[in-house]
Protein backbone atom coordinates (compact mmCIF):
# COMPACT_ATOMS: atom_id res chain seq x y z
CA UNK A 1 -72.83 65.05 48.88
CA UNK A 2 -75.04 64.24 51.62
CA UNK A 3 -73.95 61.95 54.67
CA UNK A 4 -75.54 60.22 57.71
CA UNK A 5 -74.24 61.56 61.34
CA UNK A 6 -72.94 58.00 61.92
CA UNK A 7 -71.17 57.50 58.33
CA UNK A 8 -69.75 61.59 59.15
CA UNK A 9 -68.88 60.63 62.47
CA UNK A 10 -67.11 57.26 61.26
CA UNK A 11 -65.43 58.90 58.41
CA UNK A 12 -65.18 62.53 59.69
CA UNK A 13 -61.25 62.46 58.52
CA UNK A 14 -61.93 61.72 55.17
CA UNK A 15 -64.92 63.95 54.57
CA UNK A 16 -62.40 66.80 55.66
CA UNK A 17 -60.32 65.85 53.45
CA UNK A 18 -62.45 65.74 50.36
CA UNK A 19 -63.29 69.28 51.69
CA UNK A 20 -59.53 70.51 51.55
CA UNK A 21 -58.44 69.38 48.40
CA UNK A 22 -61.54 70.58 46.54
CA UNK A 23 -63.15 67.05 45.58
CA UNK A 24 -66.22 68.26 47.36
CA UNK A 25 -67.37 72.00 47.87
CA UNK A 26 -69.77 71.42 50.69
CA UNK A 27 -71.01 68.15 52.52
CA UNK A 28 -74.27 67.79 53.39
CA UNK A 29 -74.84 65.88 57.61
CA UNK A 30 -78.35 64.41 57.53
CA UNK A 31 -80.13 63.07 60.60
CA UNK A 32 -82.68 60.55 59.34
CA UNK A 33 -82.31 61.94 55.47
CA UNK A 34 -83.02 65.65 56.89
CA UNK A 35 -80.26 67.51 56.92
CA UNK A 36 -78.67 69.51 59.81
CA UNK A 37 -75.41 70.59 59.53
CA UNK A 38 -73.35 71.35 56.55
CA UNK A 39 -69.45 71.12 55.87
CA UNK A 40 -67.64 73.42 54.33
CA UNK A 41 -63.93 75.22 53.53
CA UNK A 42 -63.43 77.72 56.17
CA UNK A 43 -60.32 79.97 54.81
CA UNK A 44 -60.83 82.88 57.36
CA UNK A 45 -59.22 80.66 60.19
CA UNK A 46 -56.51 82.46 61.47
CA UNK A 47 -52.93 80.86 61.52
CA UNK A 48 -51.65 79.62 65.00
CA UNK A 49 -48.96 81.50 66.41
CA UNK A 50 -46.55 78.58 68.08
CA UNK A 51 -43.45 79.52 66.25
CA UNK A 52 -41.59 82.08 68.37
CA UNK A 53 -44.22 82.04 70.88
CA UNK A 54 -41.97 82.39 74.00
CA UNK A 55 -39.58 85.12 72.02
CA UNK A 56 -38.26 87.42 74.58
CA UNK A 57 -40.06 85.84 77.08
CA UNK A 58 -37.05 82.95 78.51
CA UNK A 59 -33.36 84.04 79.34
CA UNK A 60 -30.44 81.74 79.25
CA UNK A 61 -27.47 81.96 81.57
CA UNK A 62 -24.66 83.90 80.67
CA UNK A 63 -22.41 80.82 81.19
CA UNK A 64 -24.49 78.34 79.52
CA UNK A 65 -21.83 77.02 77.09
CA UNK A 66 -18.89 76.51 79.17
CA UNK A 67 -19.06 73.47 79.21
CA UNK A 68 -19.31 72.39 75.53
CA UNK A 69 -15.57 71.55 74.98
CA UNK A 70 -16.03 69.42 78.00
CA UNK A 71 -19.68 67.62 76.75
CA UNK A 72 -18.32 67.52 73.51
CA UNK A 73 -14.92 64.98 74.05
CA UNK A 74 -17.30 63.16 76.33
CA UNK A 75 -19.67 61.97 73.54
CA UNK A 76 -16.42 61.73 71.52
């Protein structure tokens, strides 16, 4: 598939997404029919790390739930 930088840059969403699910294998971006760029599936990405990214790093009070009984009959 072959697309013009202002239809890739209009539908740049989509395109990735034909890209993901396998609909497409590559797109081709074309300025003035020649082509300059080329989209493809990039698996070597490495995963992000947010999940645990402060682990070990932040330490709570020793006291900070004392006052749950307390917060708790509050909000009933």
């Amino acid at each position: 598939m072959q697309v013009n930088i202002l239809e890739a840059k209009t539908n740049l969403s989509q395109l990735v997404k034909l890209i993901e699910t396998g609909q497409e294998d590559s797109i081709i971006i074309a300025r003035y029919g020649k082509p300059v760029a080329k989209l493809v599936l990039y698996n070597d990405v490495p995963a992000g790390r947010r999940i645990g990214i402060a682990k070990g790093k932040l330490k709570s009070p020793a006291d900070l739930n004392q006052y749950n009984d307390e917060i708790t009959a509050m909000l009933g």
